[in-house]
N, C-alpha and C. Protein backbone atom coordinates (compact mmCIF):
# COMPACT_ATOMS: atom_id res chain seq x y z
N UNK A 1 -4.53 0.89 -6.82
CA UNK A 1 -3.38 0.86 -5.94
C UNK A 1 -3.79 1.44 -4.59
N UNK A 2 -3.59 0.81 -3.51
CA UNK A 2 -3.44 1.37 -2.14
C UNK A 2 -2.39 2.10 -1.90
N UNK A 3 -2.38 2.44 -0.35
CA UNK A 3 -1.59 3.27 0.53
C UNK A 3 -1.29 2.70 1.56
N UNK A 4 -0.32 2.94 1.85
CA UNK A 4 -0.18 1.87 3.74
C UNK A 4 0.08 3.32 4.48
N UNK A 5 0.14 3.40 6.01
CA UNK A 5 0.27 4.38 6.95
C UNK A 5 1.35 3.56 8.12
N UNK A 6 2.06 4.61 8.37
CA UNK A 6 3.38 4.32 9.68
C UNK A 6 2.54 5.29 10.29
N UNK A 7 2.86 5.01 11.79
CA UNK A 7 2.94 6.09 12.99
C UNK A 7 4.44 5.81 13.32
N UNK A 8 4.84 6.92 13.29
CA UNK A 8 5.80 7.32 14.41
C UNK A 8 5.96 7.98 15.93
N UNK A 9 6.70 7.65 16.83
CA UNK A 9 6.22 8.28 18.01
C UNK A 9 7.19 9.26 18.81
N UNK A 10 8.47 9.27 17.74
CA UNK A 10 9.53 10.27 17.95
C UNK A 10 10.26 10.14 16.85
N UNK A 11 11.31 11.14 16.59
CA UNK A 11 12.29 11.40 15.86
C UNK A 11 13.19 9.73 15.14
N UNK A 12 13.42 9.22 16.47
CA UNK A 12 14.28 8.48 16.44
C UNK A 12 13.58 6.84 15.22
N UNK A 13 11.97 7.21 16.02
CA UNK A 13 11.40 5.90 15.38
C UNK A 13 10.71 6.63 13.21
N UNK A 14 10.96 7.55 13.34
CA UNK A 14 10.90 8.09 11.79
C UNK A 14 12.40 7.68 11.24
N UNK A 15 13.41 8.24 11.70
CA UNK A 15 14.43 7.71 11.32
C UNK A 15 14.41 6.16 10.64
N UNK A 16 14.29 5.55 11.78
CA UNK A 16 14.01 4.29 11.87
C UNK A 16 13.41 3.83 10.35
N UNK A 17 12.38 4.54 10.67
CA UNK A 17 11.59 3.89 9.43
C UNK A 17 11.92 4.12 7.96
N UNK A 18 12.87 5.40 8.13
CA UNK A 18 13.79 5.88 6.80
C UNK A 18 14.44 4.84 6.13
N UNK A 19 15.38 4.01 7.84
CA UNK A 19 16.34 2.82 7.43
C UNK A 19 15.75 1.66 7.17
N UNK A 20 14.49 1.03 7.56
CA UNK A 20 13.26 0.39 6.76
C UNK A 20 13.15 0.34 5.52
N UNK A 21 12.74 1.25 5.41
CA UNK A 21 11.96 1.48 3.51
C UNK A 21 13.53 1.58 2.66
N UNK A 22 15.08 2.26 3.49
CA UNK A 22 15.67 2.39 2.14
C UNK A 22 16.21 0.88 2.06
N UNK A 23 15.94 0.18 2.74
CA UNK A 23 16.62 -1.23 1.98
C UNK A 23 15.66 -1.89 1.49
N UNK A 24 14.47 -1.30 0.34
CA UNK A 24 13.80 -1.78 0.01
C UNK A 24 13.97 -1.25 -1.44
N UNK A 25 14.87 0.31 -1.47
CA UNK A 25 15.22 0.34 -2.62
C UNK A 25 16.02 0.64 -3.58
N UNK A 26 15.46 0.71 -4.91
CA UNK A 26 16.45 0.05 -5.63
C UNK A 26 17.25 1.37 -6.66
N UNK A 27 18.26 1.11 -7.28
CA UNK A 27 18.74 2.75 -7.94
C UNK A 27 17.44 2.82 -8.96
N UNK A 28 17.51 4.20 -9.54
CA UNK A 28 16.49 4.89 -9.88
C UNK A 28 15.26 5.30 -9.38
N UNK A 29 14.88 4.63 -8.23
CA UNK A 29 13.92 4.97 -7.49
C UNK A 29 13.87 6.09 -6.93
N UNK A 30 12.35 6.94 -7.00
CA UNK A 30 12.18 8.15 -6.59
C UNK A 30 11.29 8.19 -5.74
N UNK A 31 11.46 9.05 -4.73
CA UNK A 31 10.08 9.15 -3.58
C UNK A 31 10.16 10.92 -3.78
N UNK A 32 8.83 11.17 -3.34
CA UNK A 32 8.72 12.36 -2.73
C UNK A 32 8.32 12.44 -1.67
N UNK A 33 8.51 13.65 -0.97
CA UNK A 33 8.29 13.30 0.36
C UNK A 33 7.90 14.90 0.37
N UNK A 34 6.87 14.96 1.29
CA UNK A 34 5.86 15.82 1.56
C UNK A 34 5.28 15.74 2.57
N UNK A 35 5.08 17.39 3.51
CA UNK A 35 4.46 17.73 4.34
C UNK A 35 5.04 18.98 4.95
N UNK A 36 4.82 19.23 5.92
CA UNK A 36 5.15 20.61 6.60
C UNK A 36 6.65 20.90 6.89
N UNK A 37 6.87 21.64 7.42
CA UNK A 37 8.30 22.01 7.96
C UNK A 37 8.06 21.55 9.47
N UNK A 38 9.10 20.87 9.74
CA UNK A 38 9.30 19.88 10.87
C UNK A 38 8.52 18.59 10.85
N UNK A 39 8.18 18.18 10.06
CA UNK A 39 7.28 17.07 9.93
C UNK A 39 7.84 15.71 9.87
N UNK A 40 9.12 15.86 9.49
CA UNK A 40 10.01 14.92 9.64
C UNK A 40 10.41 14.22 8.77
N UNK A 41 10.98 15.13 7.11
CA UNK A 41 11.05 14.60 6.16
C UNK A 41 12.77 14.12 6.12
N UNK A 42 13.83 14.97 6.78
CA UNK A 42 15.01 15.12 6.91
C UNK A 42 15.64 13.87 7.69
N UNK A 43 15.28 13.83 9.12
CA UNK A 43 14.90 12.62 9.75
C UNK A 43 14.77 11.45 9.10
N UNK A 44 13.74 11.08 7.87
CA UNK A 44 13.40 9.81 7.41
C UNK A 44 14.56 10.20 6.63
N UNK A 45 15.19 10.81 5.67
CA UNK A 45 15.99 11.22 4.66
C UNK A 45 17.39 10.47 5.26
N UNK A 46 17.45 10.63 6.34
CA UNK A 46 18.68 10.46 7.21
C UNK A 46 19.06 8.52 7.63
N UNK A 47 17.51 8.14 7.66
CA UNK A 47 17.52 6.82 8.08
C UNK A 47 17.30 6.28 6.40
N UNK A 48 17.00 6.67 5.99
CA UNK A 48 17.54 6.09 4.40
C UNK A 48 19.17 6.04 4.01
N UNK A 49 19.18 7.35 4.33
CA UNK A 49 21.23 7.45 3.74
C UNK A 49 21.23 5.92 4.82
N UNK A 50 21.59 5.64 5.79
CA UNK A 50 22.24 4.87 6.88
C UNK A 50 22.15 3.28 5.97
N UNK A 51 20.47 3.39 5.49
CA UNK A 51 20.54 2.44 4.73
C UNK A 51 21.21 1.83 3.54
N UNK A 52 21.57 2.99 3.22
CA UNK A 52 22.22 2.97 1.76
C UNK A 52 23.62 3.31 1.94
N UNK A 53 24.19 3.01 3.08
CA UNK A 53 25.28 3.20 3.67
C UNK A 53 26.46 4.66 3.26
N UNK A 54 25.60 5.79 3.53
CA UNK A 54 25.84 7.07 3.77
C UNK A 54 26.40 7.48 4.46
N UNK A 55 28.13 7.68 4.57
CA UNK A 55 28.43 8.21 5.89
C UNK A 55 28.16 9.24 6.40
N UNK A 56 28.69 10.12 5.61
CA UNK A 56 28.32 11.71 6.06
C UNK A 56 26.92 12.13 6.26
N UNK A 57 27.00 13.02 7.15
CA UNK A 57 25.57 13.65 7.45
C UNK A 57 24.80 13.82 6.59
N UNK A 58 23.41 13.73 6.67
CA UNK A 58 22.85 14.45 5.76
C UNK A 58 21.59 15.03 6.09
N UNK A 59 21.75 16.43 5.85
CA UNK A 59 20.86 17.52 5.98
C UNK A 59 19.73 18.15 5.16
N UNK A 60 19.20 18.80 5.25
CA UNK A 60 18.04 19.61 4.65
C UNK A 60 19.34 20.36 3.32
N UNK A 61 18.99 19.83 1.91
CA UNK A 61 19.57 20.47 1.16
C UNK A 61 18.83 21.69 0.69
N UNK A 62 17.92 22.69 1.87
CA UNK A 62 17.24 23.73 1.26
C UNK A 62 18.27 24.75 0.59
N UNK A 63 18.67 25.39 1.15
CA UNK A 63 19.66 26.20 0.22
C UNK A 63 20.73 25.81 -0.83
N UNK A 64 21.01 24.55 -1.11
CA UNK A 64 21.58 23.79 -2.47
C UNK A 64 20.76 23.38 -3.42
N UNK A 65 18.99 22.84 -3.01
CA UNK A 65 18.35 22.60 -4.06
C UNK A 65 18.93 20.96 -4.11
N UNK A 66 20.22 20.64 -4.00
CA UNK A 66 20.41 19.15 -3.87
C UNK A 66 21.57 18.91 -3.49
N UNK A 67 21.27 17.71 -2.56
CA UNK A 67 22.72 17.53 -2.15
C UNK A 67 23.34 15.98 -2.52
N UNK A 68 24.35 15.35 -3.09
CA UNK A 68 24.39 14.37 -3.67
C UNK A 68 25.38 13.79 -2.48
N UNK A 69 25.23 12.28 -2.19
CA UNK A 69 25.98 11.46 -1.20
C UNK A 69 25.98 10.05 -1.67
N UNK A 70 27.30 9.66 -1.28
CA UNK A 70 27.42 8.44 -1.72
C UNK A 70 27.33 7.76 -0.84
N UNK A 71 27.31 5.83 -1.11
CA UNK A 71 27.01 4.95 -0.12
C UNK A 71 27.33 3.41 -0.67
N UNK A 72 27.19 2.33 -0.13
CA UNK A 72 27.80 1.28 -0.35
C UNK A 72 26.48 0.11 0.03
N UNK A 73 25.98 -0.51 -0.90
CA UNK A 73 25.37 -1.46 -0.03
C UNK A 73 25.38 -2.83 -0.67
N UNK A 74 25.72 -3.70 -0.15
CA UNK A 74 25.97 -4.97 -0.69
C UNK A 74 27.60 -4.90 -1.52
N UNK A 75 28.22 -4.20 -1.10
CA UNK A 75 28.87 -4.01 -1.97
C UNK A 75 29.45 -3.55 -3.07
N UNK A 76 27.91 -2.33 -3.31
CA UNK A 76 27.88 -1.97 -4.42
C UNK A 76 27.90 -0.28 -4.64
N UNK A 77 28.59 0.22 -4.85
CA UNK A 77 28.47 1.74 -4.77
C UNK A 77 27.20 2.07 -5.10
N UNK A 78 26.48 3.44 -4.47
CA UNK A 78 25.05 3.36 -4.75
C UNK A 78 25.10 5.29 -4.55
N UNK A 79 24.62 5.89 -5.26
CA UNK A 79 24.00 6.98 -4.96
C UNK A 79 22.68 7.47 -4.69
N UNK A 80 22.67 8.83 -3.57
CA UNK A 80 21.56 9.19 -3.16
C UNK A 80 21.69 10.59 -3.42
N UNK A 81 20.55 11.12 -4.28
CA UNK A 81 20.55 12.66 -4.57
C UNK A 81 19.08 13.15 -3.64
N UNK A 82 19.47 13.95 -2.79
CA UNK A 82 18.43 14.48 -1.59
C UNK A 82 18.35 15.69 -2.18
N UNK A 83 17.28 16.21 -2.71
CA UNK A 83 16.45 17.23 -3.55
C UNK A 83 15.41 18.28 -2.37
N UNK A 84 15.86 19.41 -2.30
CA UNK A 84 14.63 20.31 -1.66
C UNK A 84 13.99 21.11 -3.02
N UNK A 85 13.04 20.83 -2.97
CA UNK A 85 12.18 22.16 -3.95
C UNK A 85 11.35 23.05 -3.75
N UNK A 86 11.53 23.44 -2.24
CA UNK A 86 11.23 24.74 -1.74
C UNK A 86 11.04 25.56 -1.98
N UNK A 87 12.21 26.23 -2.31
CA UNK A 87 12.43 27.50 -3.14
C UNK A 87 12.34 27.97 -4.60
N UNK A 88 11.69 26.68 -5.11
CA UNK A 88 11.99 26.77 -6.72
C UNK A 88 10.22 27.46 -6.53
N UNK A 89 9.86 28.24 -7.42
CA UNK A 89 8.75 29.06 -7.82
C UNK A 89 7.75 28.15 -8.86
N UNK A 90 8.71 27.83 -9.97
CA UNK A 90 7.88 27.48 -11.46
C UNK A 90 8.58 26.23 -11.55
N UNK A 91 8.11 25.16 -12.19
CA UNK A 91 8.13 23.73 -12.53
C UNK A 91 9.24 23.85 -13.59
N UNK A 92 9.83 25.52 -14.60
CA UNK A 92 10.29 25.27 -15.50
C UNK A 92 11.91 25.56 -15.11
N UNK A 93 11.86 25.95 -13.35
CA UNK A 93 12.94 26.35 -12.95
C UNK A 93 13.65 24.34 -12.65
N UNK A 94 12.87 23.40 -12.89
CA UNK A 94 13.30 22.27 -12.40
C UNK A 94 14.58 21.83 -13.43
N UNK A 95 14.12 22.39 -14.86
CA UNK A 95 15.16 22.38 -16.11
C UNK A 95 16.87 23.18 -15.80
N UNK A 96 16.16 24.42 -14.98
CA UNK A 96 17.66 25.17 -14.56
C UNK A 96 18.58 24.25 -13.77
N UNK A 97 17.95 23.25 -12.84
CA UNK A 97 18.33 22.72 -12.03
C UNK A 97 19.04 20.84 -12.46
N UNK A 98 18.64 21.03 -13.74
CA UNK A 98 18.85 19.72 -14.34
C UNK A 98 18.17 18.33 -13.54
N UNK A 99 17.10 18.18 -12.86
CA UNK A 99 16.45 17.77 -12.26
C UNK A 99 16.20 16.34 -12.95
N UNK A 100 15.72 16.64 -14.24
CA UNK A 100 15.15 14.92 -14.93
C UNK A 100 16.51 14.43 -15.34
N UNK A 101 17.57 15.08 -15.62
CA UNK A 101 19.02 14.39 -15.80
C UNK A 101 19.27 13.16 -14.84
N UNK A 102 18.75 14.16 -13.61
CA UNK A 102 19.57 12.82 -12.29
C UNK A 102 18.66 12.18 -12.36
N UNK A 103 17.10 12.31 -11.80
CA UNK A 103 16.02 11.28 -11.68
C UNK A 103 16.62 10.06 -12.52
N UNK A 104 16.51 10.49 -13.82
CA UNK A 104 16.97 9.13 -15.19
C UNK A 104 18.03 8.47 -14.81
N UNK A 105 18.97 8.75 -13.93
CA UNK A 105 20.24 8.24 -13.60
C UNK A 105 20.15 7.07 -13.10
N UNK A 106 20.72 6.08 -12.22
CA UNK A 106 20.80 5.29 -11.32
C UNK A 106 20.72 5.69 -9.72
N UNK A 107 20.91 6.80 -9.39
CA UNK A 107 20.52 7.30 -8.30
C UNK A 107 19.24 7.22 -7.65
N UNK A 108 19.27 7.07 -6.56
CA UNK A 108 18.10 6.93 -5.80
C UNK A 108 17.47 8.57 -4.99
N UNK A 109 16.58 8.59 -5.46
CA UNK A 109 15.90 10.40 -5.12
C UNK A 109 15.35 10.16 -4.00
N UNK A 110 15.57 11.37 -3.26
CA UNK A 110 14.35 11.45 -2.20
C UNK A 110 14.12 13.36 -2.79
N UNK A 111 13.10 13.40 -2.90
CA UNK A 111 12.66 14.79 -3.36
C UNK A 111 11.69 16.03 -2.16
N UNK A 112 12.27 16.71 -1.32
CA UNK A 112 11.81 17.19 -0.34
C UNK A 112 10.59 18.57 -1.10
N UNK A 113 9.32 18.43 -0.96
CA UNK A 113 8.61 19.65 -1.27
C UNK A 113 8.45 19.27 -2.76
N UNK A 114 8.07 17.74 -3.16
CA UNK A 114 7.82 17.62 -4.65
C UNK A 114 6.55 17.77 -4.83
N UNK A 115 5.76 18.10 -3.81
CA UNK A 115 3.93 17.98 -3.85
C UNK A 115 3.49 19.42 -4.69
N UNK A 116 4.87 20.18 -4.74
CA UNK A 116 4.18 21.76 -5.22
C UNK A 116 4.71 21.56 -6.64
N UNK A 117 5.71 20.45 -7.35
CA UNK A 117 5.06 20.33 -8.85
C UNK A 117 4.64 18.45 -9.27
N UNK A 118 3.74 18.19 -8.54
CA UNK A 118 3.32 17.05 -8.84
C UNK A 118 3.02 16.50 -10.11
N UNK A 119 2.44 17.06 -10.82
CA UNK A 119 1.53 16.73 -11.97
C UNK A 119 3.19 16.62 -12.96
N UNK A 120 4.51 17.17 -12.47
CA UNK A 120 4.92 17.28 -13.79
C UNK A 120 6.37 16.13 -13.03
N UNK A 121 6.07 15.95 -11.84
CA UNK A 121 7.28 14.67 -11.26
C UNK A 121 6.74 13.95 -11.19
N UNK A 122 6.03 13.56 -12.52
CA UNK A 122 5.60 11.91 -12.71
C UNK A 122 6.49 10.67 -13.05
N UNK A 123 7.59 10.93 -12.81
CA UNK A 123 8.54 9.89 -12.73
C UNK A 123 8.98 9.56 -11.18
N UNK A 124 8.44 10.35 -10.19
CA UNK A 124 8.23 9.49 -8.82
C UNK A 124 7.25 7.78 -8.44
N UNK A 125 7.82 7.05 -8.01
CA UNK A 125 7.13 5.91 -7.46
C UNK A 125 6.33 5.73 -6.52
N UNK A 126 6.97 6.43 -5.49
CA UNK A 126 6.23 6.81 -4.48
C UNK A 126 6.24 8.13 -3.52
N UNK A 127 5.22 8.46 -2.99
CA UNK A 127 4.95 9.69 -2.40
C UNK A 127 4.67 9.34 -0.93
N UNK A 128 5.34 10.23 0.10
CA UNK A 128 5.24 9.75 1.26
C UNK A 128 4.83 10.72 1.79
N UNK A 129 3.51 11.36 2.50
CA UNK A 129 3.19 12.40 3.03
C UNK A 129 3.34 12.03 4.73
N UNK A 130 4.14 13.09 5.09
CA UNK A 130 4.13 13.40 6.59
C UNK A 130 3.25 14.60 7.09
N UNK A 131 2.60 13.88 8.40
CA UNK A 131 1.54 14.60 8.97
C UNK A 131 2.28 14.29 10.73
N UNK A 132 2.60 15.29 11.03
CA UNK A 132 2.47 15.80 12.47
C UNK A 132 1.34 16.25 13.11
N UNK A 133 1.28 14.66 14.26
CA UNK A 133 0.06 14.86 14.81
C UNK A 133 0.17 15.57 16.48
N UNK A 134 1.87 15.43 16.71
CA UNK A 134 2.20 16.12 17.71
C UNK A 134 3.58 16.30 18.03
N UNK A 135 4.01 17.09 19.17
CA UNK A 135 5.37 17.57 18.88
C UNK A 135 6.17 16.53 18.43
N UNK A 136 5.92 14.95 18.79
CA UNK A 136 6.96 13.55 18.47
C UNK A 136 6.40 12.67 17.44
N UNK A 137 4.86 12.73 17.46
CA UNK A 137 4.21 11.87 16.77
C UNK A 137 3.80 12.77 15.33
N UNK A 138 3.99 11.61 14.78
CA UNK A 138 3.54 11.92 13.05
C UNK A 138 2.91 10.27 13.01
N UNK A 139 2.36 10.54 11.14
CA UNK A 139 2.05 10.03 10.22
C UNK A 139 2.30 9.85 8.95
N UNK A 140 2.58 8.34 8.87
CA UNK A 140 3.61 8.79 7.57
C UNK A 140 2.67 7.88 6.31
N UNK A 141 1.94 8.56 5.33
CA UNK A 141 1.19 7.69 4.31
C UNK A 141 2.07 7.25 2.90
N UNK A 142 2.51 5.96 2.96
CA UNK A 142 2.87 6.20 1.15
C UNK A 142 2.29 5.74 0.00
N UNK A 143 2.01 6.47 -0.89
CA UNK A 143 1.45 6.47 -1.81
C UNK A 143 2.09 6.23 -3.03
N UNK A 144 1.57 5.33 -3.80
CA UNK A 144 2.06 4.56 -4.84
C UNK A 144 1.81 5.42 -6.38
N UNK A 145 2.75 5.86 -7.16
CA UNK A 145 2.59 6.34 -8.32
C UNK A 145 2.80 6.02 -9.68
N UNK A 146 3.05 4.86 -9.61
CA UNK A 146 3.37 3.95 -10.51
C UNK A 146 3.72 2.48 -10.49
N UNK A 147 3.77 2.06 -11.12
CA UNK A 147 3.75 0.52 -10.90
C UNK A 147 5.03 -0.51 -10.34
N UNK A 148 6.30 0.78 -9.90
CA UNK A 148 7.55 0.82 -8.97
C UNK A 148 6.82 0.90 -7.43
N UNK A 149 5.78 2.06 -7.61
CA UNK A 149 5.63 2.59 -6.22
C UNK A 149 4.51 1.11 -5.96
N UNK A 150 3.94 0.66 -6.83
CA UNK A 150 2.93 -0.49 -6.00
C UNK A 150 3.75 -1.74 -5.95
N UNK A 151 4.91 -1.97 -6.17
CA UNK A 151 6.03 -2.91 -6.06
C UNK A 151 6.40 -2.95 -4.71
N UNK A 152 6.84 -1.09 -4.37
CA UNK A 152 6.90 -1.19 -3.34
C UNK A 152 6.27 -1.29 -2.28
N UNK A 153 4.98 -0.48 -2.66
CA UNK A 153 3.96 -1.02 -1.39
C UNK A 153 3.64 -2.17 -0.92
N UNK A 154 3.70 -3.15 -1.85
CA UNK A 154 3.85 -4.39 -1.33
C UNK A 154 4.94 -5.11 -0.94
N UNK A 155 5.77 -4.30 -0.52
CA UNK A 155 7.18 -5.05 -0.17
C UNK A 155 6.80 -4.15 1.28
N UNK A 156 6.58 -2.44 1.30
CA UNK A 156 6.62 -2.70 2.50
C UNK A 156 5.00 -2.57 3.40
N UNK A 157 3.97 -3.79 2.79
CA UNK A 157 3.04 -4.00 3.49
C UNK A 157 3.19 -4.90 4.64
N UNK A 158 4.79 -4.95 4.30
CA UNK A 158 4.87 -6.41 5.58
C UNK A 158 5.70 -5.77 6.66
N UNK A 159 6.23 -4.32 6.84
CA UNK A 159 6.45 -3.65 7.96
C UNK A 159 5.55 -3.07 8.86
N UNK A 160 5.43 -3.57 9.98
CA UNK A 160 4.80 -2.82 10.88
C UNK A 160 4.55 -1.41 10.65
N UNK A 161 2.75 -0.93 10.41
CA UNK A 161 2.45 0.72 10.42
C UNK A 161 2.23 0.89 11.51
């Protein structure tokens, strides 16, 4: 399995690319999304809800651990559970949090800070690492983790990186 790479060259064009990739997917689908603080995981998080027709804001659920939002697309009621795992310490605190309940659901995950228990969120598809290469510009790699995430890579090998 490959990887494809986005550049972004501000805020606005990460967004962008949030609302890209989320109409590519489908309920149960999980991404993680990984990289630094300010890197621009919230941002893409944001141009996904839009996609998935999210009204309300949506923010960094660091201090909730998750924030759940609904949305409409095609017609179809759709949920999005936006996950920070920041603050969680141990992989066994993911159980306190009922974490594999929702994944299994029909909901669509975006998982903020899933790179610090990888080995055990092997029910992600794809992994999207953000790299800030300057105060506007990033890099956005996604990485395929299963045979959802190379579905998707080839759906979005045909967006402009």
């Amino acid at each position: 399995m490959y990887s494809l790479r986005f550049d972004t060259h501000s805020a606005q064009e990460t967004h962008q690319l949030g609302c890209r990739i989320g109409t590519c997917l489908k309920p149960g689908d999980v991404l993680l999304l990984t990289g630094d603080l300010g890197a621009g995981k919230t941002q893409f998080s944001q141009g996904v809800g839009v996609a998935l027709g999210v009204e309300e804001s949506i923010l960094s659920p660091t201090f909730n651990i998750l924030l759940v939002h609904h949305g409409m697309r095609d017609g179809q009621p759709i949920t999005l559970d936006h996950w920070d795992l920041y603050r969680l310490d141990d992989a066994d605190e993911l159980f306190d949090v009922d974490y594999f309940a929702h994944v299994a659901s029909e909901a669509i995950s975006l998982v903020e800070w899933g790179d610090k228990f990888t080995d055990t969120l092997i029910d992600a598809a794809l992994e999207l690492v953000f790299t800030r290469t300057s105060e506007q510009e990033r890099y956005i790699e996604a990485k395929p983790h299963s045979p959802r995430g190379a579905e998707l890579i080839e759906q979005l090998s045909g967006l402009d990186g």
